[in-house]
PDB file of N, CA and C in Angstrom:
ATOM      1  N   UNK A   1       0.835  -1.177   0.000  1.00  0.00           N
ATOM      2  CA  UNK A   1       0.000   0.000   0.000  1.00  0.00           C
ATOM      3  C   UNK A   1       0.879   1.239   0.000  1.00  0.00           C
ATOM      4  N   UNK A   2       0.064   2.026  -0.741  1.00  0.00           N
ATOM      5  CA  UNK A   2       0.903   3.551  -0.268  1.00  0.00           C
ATOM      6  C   UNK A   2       0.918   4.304   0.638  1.00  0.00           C
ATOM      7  N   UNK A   3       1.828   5.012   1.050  1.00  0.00           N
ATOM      8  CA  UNK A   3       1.146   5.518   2.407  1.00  0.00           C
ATOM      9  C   UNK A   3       2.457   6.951   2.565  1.00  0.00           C
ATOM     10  N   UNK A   4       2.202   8.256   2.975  1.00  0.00           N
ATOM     11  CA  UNK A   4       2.786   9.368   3.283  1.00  0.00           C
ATOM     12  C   UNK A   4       3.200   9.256   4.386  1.00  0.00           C
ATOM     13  N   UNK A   5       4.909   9.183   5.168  1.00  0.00           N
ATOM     14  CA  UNK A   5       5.417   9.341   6.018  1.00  0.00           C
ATOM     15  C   UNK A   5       6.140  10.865   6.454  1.00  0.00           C
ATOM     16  N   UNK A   6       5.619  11.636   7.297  1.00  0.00           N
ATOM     17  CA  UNK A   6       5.918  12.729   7.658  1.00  0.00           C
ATOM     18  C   UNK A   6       6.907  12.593   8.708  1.00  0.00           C
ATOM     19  N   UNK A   7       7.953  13.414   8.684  1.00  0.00           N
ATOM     20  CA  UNK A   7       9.200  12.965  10.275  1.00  0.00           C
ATOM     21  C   UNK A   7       9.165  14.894  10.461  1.00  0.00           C
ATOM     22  N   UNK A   8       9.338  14.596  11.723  1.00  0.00           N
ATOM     23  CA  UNK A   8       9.491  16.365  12.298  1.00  0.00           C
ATOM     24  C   UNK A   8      10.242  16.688  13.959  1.00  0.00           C
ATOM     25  N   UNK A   9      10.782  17.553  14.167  1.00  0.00           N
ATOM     26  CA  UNK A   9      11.819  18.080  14.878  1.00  0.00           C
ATOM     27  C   UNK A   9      12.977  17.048  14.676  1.00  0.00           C
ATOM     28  N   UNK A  10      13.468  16.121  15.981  1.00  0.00           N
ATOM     29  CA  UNK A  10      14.770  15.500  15.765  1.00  0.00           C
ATOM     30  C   UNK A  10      14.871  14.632  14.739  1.00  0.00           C
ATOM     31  N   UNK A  11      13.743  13.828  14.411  1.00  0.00           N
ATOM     32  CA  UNK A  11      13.640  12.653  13.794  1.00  0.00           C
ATOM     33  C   UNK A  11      14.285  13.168  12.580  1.00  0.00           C
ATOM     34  N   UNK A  12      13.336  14.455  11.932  1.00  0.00           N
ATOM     35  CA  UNK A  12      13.662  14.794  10.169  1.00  0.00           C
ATOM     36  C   UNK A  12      15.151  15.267  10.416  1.00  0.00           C
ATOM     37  N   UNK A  13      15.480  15.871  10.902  1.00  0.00           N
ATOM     38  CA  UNK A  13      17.005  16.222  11.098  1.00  0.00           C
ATOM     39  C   UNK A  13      18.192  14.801  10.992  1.00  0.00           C
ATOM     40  N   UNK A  14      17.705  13.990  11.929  1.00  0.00           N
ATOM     41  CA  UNK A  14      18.803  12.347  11.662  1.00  0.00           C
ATOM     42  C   UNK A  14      18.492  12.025   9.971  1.00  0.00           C
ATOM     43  N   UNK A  15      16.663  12.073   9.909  1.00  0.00           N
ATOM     44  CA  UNK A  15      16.886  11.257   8.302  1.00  0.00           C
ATOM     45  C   UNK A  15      17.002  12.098   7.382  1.00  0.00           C
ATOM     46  N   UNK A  16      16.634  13.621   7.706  1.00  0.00           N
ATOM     47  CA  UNK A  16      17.274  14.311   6.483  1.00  0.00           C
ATOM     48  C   UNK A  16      15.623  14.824   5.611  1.00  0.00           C
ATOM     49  N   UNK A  17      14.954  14.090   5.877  1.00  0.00           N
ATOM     50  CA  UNK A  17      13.820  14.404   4.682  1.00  0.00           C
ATOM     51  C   UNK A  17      12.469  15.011   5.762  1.00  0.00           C
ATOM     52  N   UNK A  18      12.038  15.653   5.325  1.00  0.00           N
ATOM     53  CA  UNK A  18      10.371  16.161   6.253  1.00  0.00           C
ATOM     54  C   UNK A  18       9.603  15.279   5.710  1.00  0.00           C
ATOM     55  N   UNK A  19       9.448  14.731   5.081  1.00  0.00           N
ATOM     56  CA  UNK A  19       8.384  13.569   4.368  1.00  0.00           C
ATOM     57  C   UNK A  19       8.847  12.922   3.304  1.00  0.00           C
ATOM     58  N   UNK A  20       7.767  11.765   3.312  1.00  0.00           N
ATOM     59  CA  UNK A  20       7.996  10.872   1.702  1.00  0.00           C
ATOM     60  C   UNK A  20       7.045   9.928   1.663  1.00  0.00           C
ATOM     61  N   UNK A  21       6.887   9.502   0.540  1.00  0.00           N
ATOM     62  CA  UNK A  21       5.920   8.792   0.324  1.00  0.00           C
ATOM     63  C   UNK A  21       6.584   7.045  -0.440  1.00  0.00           C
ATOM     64  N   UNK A  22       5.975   6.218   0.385  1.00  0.00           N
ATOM     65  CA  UNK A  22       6.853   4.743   0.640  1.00  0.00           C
ATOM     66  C   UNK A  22       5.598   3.778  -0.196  1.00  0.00           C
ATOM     67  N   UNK A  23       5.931   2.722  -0.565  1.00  0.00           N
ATOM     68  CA  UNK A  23       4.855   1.526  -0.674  1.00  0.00           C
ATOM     69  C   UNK A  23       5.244   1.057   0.118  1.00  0.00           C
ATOM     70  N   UNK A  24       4.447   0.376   1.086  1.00  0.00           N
ATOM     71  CA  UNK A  24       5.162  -0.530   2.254  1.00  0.00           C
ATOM     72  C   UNK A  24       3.669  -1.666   2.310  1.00  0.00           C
ATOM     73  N   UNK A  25       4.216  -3.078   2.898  1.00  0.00           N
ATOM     74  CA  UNK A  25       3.476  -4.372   3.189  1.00  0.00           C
ATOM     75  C   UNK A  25       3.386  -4.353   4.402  1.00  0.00           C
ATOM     76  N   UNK A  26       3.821  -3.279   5.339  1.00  0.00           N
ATOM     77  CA  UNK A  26       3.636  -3.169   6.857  1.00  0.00           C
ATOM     78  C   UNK A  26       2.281  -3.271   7.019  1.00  0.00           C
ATOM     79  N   UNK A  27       1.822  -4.122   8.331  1.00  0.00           N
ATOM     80  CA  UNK A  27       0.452  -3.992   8.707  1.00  0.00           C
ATOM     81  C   UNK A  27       0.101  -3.018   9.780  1.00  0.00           C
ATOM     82  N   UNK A  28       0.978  -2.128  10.500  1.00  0.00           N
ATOM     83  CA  UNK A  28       0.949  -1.358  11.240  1.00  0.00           C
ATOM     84  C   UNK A  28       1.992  -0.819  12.034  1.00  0.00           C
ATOM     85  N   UNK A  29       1.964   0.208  12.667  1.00  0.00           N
ATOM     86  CA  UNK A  29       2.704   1.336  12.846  1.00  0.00           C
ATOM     87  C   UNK A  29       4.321   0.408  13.406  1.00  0.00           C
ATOM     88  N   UNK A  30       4.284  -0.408  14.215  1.00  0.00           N
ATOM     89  CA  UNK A  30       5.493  -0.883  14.701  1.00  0.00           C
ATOM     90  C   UNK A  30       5.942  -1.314  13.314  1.00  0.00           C
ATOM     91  N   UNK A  31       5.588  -2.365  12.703  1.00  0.00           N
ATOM     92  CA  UNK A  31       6.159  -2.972  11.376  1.00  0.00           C
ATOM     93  C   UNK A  31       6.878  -1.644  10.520  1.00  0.00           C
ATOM     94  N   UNK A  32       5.878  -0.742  10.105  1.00  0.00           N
ATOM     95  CA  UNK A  32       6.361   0.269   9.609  1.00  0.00           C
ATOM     96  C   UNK A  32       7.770   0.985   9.921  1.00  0.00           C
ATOM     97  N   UNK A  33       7.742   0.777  11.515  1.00  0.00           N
ATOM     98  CA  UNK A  33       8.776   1.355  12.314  1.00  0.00           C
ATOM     99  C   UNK A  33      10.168   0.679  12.100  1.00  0.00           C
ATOM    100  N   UNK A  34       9.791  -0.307  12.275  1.00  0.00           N
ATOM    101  CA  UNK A  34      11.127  -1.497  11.639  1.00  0.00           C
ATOM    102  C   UNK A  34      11.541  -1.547  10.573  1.00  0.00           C
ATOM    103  N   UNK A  35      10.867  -1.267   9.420  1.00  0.00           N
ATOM    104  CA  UNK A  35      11.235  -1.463   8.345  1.00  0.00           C
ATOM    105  C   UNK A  35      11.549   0.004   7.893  1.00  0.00           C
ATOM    106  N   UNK A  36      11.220   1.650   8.149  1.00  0.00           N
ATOM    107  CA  UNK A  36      12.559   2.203   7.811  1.00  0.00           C
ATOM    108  C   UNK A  36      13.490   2.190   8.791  1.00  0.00           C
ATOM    109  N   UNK A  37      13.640   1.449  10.105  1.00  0.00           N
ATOM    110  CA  UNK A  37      14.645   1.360  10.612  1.00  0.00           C
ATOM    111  C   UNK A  37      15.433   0.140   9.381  1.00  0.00           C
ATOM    112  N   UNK A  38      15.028  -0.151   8.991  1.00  0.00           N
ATOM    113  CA  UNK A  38      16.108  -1.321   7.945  1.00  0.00           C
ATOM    114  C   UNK A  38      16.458  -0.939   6.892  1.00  0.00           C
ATOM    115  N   UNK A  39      16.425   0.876   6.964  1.00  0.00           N
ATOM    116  CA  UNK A  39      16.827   1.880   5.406  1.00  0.00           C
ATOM    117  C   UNK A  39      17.811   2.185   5.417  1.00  0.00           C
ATOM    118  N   UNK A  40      18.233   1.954   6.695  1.00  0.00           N
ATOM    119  CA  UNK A  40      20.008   2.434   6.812  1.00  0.00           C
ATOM    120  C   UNK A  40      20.278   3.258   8.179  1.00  0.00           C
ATOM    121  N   UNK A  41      21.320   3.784   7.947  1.00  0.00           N
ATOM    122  CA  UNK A  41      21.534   4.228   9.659  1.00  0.00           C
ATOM    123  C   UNK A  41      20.945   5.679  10.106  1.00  0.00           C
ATOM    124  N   UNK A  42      20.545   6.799   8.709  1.00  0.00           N
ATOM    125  CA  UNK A  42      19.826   7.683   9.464  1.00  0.00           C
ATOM    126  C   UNK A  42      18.695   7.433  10.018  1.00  0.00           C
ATOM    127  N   UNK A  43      17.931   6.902   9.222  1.00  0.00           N
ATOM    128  CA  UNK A  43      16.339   5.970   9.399  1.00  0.00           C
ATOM    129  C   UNK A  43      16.879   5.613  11.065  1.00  0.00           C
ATOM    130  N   UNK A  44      18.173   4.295  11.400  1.00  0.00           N
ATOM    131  CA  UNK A  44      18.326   3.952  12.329  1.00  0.00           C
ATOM    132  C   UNK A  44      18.527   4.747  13.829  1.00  0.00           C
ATOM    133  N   UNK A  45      19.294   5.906  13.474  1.00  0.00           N
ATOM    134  CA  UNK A  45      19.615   6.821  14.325  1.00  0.00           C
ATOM    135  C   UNK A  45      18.478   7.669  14.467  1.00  0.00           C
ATOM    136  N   UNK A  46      17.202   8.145  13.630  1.00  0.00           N
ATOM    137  CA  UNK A  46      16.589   8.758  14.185  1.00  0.00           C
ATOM    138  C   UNK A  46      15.011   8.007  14.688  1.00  0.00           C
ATOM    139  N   UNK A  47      14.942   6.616  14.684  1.00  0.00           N
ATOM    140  CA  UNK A  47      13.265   5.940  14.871  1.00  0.00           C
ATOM    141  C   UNK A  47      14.004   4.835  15.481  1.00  0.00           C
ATOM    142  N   UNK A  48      15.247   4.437  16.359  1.00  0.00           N
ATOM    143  CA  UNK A  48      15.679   3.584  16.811  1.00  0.00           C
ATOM    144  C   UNK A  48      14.790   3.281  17.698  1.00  0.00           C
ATOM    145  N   UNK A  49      14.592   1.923  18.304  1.00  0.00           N
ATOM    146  CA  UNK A  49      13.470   1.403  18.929  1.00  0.00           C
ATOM    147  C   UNK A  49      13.949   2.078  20.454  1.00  0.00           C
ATOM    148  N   UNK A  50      15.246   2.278  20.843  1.00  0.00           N
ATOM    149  CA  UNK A  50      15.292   2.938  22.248  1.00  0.00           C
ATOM    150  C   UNK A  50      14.816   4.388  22.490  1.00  0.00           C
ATOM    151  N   UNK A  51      14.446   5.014  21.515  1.00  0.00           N
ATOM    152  CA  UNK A  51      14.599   6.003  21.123  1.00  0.00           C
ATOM    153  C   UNK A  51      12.305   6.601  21.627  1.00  0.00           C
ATOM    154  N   UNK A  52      12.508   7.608  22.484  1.00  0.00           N
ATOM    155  CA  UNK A  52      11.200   8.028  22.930  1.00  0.00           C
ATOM    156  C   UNK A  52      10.497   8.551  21.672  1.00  0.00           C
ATOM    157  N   UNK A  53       9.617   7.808  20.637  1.00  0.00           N
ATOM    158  CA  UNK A  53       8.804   8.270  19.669  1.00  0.00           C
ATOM    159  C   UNK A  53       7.609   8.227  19.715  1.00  0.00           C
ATOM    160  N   UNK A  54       6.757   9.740  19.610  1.00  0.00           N
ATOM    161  CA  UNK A  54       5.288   9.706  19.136  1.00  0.00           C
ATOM    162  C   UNK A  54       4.971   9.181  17.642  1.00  0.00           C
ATOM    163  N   UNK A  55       3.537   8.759  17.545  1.00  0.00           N
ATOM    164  CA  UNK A  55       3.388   8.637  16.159  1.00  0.00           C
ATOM    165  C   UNK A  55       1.941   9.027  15.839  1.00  0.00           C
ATOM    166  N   UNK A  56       1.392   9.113  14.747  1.00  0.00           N
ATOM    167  CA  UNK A  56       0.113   9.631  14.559  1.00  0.00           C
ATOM    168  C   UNK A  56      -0.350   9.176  13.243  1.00  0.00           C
ATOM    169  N   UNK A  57      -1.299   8.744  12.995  1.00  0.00           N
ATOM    170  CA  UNK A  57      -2.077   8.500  11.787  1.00  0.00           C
ATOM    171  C   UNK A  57      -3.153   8.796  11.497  1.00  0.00           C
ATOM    172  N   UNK A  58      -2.900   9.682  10.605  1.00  0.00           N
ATOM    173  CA  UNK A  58      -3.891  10.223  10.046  1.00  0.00           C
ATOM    174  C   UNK A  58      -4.373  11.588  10.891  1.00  0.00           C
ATOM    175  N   UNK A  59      -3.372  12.406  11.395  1.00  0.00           N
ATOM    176  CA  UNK A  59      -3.111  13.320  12.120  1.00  0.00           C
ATOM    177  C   UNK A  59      -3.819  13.150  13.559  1.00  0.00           C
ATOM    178  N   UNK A  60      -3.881  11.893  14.116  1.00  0.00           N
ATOM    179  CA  UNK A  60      -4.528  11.298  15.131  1.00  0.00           C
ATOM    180  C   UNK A  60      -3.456  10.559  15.848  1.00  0.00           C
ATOM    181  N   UNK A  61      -2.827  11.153  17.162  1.00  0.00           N
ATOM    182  CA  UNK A  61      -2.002  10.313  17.534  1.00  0.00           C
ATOM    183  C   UNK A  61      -2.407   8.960  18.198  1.00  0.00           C
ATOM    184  N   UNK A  62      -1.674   7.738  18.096  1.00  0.00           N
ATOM    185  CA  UNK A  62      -1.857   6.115  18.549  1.00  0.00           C
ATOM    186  C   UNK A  62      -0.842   5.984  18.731  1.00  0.00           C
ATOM    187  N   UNK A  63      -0.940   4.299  18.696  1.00  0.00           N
ATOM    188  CA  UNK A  63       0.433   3.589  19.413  1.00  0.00           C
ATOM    189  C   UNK A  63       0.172   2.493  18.220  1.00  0.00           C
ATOM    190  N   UNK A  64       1.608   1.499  18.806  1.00  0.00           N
ATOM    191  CA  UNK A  64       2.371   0.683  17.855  1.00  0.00           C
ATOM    192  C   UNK A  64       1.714  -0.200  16.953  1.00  0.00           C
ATOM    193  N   UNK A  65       0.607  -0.681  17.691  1.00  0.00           N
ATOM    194  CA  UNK A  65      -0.585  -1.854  17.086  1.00  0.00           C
ATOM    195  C   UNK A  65      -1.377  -1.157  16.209  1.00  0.00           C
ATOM    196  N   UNK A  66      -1.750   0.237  15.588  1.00  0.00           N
ATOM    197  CA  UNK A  66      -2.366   1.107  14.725  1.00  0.00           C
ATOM    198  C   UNK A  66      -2.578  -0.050  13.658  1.00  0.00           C
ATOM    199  N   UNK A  67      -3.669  -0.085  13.035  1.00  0.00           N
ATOM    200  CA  UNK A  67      -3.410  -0.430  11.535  1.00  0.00           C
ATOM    201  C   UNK A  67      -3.108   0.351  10.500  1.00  0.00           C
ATOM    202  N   UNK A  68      -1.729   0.216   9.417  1.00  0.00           N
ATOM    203  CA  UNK A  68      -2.155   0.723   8.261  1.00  0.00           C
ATOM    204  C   UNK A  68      -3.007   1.017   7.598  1.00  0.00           C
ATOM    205  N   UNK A  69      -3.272   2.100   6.439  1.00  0.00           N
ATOM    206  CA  UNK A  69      -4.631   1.771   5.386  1.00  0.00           C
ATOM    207  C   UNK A  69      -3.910   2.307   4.864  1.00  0.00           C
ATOM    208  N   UNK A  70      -4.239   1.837   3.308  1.00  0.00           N
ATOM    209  CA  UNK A  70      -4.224   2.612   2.038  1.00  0.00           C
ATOM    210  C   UNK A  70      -4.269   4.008   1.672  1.00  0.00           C
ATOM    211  N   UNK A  71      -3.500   4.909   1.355  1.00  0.00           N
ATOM    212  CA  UNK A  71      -3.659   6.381   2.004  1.00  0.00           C
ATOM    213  C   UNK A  71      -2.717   7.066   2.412  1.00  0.00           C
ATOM    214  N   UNK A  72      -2.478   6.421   3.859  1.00  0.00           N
ATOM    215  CA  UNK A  72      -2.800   7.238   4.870  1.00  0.00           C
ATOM    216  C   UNK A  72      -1.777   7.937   5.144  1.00  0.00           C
ATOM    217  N   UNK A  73      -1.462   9.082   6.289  1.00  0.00           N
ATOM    218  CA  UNK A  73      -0.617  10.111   6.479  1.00  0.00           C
ATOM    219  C   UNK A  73       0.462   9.741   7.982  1.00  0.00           C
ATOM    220  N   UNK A  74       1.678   9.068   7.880  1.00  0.00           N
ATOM    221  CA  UNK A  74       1.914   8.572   9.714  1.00  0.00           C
ATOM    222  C   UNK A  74       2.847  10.047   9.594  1.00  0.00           C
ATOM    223  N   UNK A  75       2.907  10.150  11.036  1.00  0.00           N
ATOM    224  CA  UNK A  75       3.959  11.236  11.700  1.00  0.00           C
ATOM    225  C   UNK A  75       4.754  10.250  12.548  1.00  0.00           C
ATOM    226  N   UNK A  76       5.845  10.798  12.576  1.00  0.00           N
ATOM    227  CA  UNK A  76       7.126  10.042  13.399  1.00  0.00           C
ATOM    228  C   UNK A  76       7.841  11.786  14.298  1.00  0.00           C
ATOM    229  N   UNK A  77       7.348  11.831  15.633  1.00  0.00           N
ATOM    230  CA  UNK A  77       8.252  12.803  16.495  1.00  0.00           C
ATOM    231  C   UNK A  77       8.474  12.579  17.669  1.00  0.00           C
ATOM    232  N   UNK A  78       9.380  13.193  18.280  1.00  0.00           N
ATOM    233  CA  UNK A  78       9.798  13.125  19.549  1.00  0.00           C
ATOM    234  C   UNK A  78       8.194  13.477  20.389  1.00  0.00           C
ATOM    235  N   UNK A  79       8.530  13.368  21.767  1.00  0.00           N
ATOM    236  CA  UNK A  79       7.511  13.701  22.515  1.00  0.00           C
ATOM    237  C   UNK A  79       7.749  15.237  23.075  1.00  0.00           C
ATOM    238  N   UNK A  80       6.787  15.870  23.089  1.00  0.00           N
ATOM    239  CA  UNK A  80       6.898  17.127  23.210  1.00  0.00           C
ATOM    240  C   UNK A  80       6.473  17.752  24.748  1.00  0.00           C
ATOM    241  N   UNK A  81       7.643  18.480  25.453  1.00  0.00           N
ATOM    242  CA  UNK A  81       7.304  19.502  26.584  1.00  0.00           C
ATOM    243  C   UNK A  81       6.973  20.357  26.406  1.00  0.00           C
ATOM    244  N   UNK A  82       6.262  20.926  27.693  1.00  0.00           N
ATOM    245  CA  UNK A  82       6.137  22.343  27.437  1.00  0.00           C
ATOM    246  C   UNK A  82       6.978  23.069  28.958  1.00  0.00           C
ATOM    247  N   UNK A  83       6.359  24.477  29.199  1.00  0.00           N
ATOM    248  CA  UNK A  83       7.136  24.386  30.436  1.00  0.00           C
ATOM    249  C   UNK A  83       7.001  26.523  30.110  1.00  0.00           C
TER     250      UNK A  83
END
């Protein structure tokens, strides 16, 4: 399926890109997660699994078990303070 990956503050900075658009066989947000961690080492350095990440689909933030759809829009960011 197709699907629009958006990265923003630290994340887009490690991989370099603010977005892109992937075909991926991922069934949901963790799978997804793994597999551009398996794009190489910016992918790795910035969505590393130790690594504190929000995610959102479909400008709706969830967690790891999300399902994909056809479409759709994920965000990959740090977690955000305020203060």
């Amino acid at each position: 399926m197709k699907i629009t990956v958006r990265y923003f503050a630290s994340v887009r900075e490690h991989i370099g890109l603010s977005q892109e658009t992937i075909d991926t066989q991922s069934a949901d947000l963790a799978a997804l997660r793994m597999e551009l961690i398996s794009k190489g080492e910016n992918y790795s350095n910035g969505l590393s699994a130790g690594k504190a990440i929000r995610m959102a689909l479909n400008q709706q933030v969830c967690d790891d078990n999300t399902p994909l759809t056809e479409n759709a829009e994920v965000a990959f960011f740090p977690p955000v303070t305020g203060g």
